[in-house]
PDB file of N, CA and C in Angstrom:
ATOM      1  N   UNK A   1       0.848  -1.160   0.000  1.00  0.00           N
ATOM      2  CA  UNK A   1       0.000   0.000   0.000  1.00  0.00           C
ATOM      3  C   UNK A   1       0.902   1.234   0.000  1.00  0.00           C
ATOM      4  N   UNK A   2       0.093   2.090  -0.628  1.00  0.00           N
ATOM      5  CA  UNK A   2       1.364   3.288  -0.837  1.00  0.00           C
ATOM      6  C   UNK A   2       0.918   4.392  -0.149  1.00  0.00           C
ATOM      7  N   UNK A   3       0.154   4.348   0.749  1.00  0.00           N
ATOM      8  CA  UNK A   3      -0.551   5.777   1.098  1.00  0.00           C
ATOM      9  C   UNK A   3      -0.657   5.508   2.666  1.00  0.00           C
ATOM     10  N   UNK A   4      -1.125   7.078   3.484  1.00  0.00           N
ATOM     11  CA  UNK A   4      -1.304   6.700   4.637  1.00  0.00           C
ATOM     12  C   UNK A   4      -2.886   7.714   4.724  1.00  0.00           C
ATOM     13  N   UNK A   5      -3.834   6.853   5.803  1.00  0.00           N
ATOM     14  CA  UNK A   5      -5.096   7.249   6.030  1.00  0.00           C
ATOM     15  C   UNK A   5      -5.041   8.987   5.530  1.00  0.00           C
ATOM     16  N   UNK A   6      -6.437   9.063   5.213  1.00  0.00           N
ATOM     17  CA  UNK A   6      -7.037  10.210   4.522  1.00  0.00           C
ATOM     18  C   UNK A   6      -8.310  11.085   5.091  1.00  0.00           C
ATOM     19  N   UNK A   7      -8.458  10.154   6.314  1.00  0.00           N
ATOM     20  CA  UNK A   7      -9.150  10.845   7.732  1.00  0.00           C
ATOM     21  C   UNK A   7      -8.508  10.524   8.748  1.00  0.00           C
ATOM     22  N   UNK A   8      -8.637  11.729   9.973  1.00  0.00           N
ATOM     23  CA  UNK A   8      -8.135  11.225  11.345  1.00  0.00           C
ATOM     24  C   UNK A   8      -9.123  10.244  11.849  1.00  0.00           C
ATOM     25  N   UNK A   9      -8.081   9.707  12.380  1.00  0.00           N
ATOM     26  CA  UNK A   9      -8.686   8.032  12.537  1.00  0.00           C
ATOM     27  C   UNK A   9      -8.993   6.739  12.023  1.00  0.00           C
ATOM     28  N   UNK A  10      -8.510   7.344  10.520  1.00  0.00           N
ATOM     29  CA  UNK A  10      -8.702   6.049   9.560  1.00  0.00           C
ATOM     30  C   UNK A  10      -7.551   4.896   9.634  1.00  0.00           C
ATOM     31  N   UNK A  11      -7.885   3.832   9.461  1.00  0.00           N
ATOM     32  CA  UNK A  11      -7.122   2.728   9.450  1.00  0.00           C
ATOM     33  C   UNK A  11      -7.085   2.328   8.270  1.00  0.00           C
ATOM     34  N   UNK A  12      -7.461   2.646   6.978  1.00  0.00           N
ATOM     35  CA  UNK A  12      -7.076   1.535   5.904  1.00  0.00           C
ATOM     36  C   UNK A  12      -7.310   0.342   5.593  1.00  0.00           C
ATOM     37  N   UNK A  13      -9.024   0.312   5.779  1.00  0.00           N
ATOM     38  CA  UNK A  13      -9.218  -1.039   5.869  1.00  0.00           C
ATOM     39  C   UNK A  13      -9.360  -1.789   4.321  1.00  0.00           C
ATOM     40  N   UNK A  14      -8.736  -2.840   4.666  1.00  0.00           N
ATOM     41  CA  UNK A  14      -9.331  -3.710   3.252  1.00  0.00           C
ATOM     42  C   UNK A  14      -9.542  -4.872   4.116  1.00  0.00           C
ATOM     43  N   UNK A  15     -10.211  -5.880   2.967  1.00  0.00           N
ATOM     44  CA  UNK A  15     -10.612  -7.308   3.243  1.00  0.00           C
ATOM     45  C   UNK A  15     -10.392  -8.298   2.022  1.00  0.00           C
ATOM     46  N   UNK A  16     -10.030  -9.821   2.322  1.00  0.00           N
ATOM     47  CA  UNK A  16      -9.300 -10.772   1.600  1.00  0.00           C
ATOM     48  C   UNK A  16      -9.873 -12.080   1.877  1.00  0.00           C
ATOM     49  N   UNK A  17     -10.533 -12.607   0.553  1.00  0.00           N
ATOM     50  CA  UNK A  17     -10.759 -13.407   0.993  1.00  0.00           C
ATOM     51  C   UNK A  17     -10.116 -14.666  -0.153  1.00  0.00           C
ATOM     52  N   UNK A  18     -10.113 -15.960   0.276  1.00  0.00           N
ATOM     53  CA  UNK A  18      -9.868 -16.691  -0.890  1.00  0.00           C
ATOM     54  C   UNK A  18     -10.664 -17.936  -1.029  1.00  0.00           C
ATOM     55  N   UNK A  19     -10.651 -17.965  -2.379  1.00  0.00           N
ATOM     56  CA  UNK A  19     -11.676 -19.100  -3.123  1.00  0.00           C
ATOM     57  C   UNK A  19     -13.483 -18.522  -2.720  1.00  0.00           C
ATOM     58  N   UNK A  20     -13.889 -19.446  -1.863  1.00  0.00           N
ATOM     59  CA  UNK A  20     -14.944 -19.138  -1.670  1.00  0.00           C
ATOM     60  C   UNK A  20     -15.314 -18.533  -0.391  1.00  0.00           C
ATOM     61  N   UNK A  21     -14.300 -18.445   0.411  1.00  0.00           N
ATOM     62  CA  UNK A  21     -14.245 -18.058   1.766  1.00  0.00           C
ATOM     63  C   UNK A  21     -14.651 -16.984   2.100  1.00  0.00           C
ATOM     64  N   UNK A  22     -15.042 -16.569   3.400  1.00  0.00           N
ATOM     65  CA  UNK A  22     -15.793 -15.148   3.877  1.00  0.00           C
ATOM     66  C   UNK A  22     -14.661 -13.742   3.914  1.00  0.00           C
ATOM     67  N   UNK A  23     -14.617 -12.603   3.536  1.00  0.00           N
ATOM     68  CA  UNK A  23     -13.601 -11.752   3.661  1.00  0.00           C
ATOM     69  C   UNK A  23     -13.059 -11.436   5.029  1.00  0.00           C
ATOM     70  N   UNK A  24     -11.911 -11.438   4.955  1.00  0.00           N
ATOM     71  CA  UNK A  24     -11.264 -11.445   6.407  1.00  0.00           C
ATOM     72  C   UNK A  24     -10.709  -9.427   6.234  1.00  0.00           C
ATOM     73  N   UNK A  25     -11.570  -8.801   7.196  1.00  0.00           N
ATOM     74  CA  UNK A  25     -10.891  -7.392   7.584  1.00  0.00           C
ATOM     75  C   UNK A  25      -9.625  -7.534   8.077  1.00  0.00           C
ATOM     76  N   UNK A  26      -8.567  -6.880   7.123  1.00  0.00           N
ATOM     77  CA  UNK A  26      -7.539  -6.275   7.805  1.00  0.00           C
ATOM     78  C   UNK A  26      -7.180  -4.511   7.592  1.00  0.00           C
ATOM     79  N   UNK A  27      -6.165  -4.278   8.744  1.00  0.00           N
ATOM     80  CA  UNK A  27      -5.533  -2.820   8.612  1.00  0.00           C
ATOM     81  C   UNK A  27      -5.044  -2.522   8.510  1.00  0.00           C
ATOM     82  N   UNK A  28      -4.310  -1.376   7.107  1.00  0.00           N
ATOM     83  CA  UNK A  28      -2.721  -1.226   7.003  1.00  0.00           C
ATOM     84  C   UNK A  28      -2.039  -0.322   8.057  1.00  0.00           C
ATOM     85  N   UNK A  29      -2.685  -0.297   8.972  1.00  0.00           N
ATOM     86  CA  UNK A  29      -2.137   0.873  10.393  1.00  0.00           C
ATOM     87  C   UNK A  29      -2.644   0.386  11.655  1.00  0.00           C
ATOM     88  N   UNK A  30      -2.218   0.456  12.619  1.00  0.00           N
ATOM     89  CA  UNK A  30      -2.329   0.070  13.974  1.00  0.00           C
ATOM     90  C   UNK A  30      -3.652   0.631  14.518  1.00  0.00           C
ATOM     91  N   UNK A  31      -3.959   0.690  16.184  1.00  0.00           N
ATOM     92  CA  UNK A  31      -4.860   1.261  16.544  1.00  0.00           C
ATOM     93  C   UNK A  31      -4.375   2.079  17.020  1.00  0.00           C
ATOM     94  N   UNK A  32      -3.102   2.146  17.574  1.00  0.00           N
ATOM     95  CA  UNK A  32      -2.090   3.436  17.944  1.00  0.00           C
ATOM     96  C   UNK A  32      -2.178   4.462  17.248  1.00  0.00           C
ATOM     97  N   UNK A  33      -2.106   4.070  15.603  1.00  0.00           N
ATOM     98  CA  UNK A  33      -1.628   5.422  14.850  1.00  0.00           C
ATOM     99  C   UNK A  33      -2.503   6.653  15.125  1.00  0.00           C
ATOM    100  N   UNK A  34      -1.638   7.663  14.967  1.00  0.00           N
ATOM    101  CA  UNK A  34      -1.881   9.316  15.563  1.00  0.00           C
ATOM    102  C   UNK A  34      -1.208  10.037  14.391  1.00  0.00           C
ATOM    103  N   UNK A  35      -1.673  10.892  13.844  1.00  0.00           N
ATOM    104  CA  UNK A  35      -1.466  11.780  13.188  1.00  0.00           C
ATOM    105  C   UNK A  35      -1.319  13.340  13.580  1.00  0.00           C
ATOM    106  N   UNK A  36      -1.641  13.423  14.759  1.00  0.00           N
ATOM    107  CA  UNK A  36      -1.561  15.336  14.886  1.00  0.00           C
ATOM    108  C   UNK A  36      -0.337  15.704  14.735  1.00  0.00           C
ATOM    109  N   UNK A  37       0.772  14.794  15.231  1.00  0.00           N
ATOM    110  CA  UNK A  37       1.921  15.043  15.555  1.00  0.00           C
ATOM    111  C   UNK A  37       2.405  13.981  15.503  1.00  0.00           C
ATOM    112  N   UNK A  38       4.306  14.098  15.377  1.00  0.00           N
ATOM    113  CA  UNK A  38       5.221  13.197  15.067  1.00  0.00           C
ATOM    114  C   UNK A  38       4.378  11.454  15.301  1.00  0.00           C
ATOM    115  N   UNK A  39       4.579  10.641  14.427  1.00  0.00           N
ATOM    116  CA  UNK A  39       4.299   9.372  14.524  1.00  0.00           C
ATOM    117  C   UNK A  39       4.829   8.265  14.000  1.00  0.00           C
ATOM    118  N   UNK A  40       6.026   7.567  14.709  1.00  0.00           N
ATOM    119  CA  UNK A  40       6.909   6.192  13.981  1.00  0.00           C
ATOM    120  C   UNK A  40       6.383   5.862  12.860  1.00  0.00           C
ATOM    121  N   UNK A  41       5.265   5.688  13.351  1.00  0.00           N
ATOM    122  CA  UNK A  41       4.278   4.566  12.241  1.00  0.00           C
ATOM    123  C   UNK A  41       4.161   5.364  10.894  1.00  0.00           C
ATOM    124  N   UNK A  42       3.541   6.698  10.941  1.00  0.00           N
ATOM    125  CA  UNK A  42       3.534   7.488   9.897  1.00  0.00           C
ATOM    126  C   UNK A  42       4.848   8.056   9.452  1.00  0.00           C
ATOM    127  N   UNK A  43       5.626   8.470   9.914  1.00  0.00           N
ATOM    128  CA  UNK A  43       7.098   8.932   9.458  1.00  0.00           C
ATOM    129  C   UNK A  43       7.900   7.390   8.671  1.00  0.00           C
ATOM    130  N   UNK A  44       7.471   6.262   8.800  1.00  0.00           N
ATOM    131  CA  UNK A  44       7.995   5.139   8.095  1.00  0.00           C
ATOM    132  C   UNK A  44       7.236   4.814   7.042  1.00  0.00           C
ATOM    133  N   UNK A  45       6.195   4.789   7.113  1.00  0.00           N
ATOM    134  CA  UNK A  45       5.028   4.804   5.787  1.00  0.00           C
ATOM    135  C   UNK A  45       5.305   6.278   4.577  1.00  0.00           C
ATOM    136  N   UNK A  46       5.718   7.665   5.180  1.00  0.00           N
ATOM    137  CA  UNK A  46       6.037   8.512   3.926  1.00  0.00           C
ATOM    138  C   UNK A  46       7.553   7.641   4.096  1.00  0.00           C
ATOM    139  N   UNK A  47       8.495   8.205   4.771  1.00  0.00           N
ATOM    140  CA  UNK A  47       9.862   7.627   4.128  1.00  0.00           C
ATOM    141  C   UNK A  47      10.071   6.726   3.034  1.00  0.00           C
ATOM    142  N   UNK A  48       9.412   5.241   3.609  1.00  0.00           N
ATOM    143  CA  UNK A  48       9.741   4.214   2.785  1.00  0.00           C
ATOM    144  C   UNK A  48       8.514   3.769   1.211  1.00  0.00           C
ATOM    145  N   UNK A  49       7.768   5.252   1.182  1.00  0.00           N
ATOM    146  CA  UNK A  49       6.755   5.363   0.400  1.00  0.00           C
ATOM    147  C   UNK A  49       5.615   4.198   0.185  1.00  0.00           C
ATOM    148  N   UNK A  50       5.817   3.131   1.194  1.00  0.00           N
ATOM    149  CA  UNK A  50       5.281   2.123   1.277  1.00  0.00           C
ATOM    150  C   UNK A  50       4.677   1.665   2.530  1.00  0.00           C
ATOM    151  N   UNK A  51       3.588   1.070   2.575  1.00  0.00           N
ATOM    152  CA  UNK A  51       2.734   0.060   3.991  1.00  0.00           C
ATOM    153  C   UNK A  51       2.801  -1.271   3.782  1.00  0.00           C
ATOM    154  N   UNK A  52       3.690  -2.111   4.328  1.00  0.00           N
ATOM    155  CA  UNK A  52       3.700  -3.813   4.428  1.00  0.00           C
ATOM    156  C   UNK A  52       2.734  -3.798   5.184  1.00  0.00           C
ATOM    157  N   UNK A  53       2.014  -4.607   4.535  1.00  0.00           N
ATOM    158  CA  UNK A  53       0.905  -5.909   5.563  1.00  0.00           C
ATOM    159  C   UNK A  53       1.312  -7.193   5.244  1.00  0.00           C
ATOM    160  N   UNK A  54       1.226  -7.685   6.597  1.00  0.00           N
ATOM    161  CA  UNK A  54       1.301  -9.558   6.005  1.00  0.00           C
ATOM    162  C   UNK A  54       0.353 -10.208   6.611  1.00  0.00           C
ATOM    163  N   UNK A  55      -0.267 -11.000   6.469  1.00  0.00           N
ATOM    164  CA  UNK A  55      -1.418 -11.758   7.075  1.00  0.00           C
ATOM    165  C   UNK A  55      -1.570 -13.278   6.166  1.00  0.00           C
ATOM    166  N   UNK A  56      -1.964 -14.402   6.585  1.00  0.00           N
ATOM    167  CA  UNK A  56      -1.819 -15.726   6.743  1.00  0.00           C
ATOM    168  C   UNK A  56      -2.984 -15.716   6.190  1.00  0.00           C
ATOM    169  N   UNK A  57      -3.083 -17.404   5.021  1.00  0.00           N
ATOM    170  CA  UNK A  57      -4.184 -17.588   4.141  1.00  0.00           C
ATOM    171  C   UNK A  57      -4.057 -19.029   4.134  1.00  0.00           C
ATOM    172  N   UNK A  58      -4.950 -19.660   4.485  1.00  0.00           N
ATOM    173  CA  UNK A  58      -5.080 -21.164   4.026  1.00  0.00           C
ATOM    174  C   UNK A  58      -5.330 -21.366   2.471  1.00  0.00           C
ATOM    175  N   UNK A  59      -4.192 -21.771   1.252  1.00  0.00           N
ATOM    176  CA  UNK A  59      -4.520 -22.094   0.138  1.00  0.00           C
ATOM    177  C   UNK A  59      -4.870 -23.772   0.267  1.00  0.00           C
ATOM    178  N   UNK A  60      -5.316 -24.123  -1.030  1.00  0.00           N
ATOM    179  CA  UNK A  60      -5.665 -25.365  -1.156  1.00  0.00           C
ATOM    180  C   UNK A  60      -4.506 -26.313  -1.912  1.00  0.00           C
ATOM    181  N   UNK A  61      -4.509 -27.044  -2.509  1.00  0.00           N
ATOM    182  CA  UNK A  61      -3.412 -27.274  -3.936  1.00  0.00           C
ATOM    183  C   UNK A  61      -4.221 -27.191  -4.936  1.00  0.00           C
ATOM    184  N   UNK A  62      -3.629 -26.819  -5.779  1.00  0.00           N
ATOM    185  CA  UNK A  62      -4.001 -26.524  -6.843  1.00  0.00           C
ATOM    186  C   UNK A  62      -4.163 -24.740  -7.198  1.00  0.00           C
ATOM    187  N   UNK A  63      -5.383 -24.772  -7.942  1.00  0.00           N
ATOM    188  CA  UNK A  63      -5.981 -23.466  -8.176  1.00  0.00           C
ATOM    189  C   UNK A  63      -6.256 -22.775  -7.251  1.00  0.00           C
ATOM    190  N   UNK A  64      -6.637 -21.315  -6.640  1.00  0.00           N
ATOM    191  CA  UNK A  64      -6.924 -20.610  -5.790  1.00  0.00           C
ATOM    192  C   UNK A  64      -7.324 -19.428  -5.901  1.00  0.00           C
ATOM    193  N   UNK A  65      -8.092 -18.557  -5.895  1.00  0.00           N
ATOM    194  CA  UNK A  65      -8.631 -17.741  -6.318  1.00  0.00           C
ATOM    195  C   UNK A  65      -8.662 -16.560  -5.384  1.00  0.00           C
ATOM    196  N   UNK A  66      -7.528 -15.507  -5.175  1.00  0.00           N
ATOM    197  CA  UNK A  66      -7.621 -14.404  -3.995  1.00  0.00           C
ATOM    198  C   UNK A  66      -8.384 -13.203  -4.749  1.00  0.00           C
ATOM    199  N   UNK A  67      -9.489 -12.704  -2.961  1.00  0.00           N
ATOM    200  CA  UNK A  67      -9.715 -11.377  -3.779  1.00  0.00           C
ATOM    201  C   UNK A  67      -9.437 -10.492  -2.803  1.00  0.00           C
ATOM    202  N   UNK A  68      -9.585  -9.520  -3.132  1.00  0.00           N
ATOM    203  CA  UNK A  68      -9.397  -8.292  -2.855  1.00  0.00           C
ATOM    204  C   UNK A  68     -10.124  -7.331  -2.372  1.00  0.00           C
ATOM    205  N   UNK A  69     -10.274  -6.455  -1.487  1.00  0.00           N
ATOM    206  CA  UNK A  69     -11.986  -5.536  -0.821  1.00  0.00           C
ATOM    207  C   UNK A  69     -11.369  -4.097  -0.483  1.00  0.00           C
ATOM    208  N   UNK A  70     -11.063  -3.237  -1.150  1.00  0.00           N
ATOM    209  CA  UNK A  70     -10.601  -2.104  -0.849  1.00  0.00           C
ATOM    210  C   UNK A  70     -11.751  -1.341   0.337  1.00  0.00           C
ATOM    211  N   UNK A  71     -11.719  -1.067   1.420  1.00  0.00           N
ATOM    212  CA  UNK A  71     -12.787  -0.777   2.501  1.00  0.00           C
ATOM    213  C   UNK A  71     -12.978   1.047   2.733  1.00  0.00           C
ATOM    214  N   UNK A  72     -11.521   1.556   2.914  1.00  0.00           N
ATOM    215  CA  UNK A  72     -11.423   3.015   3.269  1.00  0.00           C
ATOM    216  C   UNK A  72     -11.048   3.151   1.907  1.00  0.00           C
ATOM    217  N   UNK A  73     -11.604   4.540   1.609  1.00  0.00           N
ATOM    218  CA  UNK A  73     -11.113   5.337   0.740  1.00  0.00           C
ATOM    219  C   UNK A  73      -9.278   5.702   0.295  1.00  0.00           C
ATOM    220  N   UNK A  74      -8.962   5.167  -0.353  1.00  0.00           N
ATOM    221  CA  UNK A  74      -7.315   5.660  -0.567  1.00  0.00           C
ATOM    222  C   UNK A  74      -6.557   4.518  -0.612  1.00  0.00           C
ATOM    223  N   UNK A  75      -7.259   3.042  -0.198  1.00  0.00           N
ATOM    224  CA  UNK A  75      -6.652   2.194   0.168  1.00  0.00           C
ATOM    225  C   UNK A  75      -6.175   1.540  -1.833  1.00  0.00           C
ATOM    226  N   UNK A  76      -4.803   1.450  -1.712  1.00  0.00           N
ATOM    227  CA  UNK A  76      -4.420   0.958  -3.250  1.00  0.00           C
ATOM    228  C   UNK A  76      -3.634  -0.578  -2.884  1.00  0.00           C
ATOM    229  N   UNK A  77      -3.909  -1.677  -3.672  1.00  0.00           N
ATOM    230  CA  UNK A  77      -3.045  -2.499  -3.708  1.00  0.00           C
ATOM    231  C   UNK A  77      -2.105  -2.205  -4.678  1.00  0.00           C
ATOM    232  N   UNK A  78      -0.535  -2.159  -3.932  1.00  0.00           N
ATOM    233  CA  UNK A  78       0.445  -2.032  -5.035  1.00  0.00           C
ATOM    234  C   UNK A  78       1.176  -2.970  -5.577  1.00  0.00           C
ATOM    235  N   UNK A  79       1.051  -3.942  -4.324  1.00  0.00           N
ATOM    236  CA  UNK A  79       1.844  -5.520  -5.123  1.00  0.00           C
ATOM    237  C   UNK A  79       1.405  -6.318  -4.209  1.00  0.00           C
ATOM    238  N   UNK A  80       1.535  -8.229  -4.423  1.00  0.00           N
ATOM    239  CA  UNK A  80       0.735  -8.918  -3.508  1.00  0.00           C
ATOM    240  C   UNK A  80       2.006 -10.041  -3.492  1.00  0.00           C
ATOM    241  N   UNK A  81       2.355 -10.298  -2.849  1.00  0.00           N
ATOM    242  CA  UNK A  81       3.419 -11.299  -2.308  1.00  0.00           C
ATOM    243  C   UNK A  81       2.932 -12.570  -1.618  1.00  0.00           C
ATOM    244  N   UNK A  82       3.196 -13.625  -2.414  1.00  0.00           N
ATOM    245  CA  UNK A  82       2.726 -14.740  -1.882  1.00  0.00           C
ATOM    246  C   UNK A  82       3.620 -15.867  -1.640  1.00  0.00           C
ATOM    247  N   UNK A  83       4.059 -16.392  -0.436  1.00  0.00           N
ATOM    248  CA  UNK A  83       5.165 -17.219  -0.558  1.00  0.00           C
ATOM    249  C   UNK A  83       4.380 -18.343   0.784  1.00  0.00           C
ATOM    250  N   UNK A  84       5.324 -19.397   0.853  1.00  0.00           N
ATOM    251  CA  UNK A  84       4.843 -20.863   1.688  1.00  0.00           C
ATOM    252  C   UNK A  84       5.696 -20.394   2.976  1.00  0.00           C
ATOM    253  N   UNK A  85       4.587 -20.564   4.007  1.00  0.00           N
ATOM    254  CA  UNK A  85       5.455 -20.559   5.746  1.00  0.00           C
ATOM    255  C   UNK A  85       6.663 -20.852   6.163  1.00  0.00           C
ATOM    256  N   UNK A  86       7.068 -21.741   5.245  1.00  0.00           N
ATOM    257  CA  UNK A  86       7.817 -22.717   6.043  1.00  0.00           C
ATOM    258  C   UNK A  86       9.484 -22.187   5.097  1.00  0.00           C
ATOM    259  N   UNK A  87       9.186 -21.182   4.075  1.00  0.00           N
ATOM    260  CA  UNK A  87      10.254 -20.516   3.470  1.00  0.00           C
ATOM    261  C   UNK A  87      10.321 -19.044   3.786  1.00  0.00           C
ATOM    262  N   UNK A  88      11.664 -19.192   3.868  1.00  0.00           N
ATOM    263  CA  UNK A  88      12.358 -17.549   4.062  1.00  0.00           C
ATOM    264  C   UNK A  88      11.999 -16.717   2.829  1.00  0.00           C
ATOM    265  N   UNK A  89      11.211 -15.714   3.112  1.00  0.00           N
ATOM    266  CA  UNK A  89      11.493 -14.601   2.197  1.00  0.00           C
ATOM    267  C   UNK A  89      12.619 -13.608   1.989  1.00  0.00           C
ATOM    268  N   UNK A  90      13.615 -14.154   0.599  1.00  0.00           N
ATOM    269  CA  UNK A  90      14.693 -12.921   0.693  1.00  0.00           C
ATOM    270  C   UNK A  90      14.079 -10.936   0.929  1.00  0.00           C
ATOM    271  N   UNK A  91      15.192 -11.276   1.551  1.00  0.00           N
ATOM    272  CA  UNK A  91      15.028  -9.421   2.088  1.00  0.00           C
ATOM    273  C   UNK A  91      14.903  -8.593   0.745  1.00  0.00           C
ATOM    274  N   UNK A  92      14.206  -7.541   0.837  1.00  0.00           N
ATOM    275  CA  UNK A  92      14.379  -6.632  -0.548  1.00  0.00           C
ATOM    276  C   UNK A  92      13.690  -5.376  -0.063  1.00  0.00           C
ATOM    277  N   UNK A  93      13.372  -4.081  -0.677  1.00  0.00           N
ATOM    278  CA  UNK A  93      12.618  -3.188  -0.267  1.00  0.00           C
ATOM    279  C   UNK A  93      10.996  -3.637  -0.922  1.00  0.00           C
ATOM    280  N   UNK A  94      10.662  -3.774  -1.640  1.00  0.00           N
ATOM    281  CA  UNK A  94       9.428  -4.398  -1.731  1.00  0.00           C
ATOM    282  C   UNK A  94       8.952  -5.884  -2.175  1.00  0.00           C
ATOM    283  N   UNK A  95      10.120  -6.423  -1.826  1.00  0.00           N
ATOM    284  CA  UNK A  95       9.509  -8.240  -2.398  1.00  0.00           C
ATOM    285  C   UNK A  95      10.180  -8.796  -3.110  1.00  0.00           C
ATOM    286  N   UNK A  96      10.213 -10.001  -3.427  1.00  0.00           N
ATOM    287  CA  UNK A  96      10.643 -10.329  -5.184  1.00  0.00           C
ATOM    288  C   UNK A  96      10.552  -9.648  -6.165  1.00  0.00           C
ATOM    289  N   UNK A  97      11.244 -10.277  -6.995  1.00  0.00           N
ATOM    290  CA  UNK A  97      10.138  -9.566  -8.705  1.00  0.00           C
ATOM    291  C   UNK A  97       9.228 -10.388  -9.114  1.00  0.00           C
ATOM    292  N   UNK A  98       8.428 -10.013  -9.694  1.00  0.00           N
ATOM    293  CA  UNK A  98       7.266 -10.736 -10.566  1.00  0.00           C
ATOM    294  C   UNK A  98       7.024 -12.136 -10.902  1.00  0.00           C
ATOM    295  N   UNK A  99       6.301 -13.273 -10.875  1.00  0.00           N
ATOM    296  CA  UNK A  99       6.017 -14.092 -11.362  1.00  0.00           C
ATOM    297  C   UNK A  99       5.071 -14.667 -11.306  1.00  0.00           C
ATOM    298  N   UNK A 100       5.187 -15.825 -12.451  1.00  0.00           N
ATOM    299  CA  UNK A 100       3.318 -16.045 -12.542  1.00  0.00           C
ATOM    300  C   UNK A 100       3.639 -17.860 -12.298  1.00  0.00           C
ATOM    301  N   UNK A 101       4.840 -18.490 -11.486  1.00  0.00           N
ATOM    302  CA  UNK A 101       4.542 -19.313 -11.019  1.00  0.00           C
ATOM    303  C   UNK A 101       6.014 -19.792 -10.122  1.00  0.00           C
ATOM    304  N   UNK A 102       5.397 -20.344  -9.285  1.00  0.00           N
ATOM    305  CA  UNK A 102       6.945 -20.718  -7.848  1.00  0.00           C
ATOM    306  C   UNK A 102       6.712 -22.104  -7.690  1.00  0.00           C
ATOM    307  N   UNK A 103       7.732 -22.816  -7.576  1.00  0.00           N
ATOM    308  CA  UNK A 103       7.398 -24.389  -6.724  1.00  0.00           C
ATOM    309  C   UNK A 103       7.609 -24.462  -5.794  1.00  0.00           C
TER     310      UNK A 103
END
């Protein structure tokens, strides 16, 4: 996500669901975050022009079908990173590069 809330008090909600499953709410910001003044959370979101979220998905084998629920206003998906638990994700500033298949 590339942005930070666009009301005081907004969290950035989206929701994810996969295959046929119910959408699961998540938030690209804490319940902490504060905006009037200086804020970790917000001073790392402009710096690094970016918001990591990570959150856990039961796939199936095979095919799988993720979607997507943009909730607050402003909320953009900029890239979606999908890798298996039990592997290390190399370090990078936003992820791998691109592909349309991993074993």
């Amino acid at each position: 996500m590339t942005r930070n809330p666009s009301v005081k008090g907004g969290r950035m909600r989206f929701a994810v669901s996969v295959n046929d499953g119910t959408p699961q709410d998540i938030y690209a910001v804490s319940e902490k975050y504060y905006t009037e003044w200086f804020d970790k959370e917000w001073a790392d979101g402009v710096l690094n022009h970016a918001r990591i979220v990570t959150m856990s998905v039961l796939l199936q084998e095979g095919r799988n079908d993720i979607y997507f629920y943009a909730g607050d206003p402003g909320v953009i998906l900029e890239k979606l990173v999908l890798y298996s638990a039990d592997s290390d994700l190399p370090e990078s500033y936003l992820g791998p590069e691109e592909s349309y298949y991993a074993k």
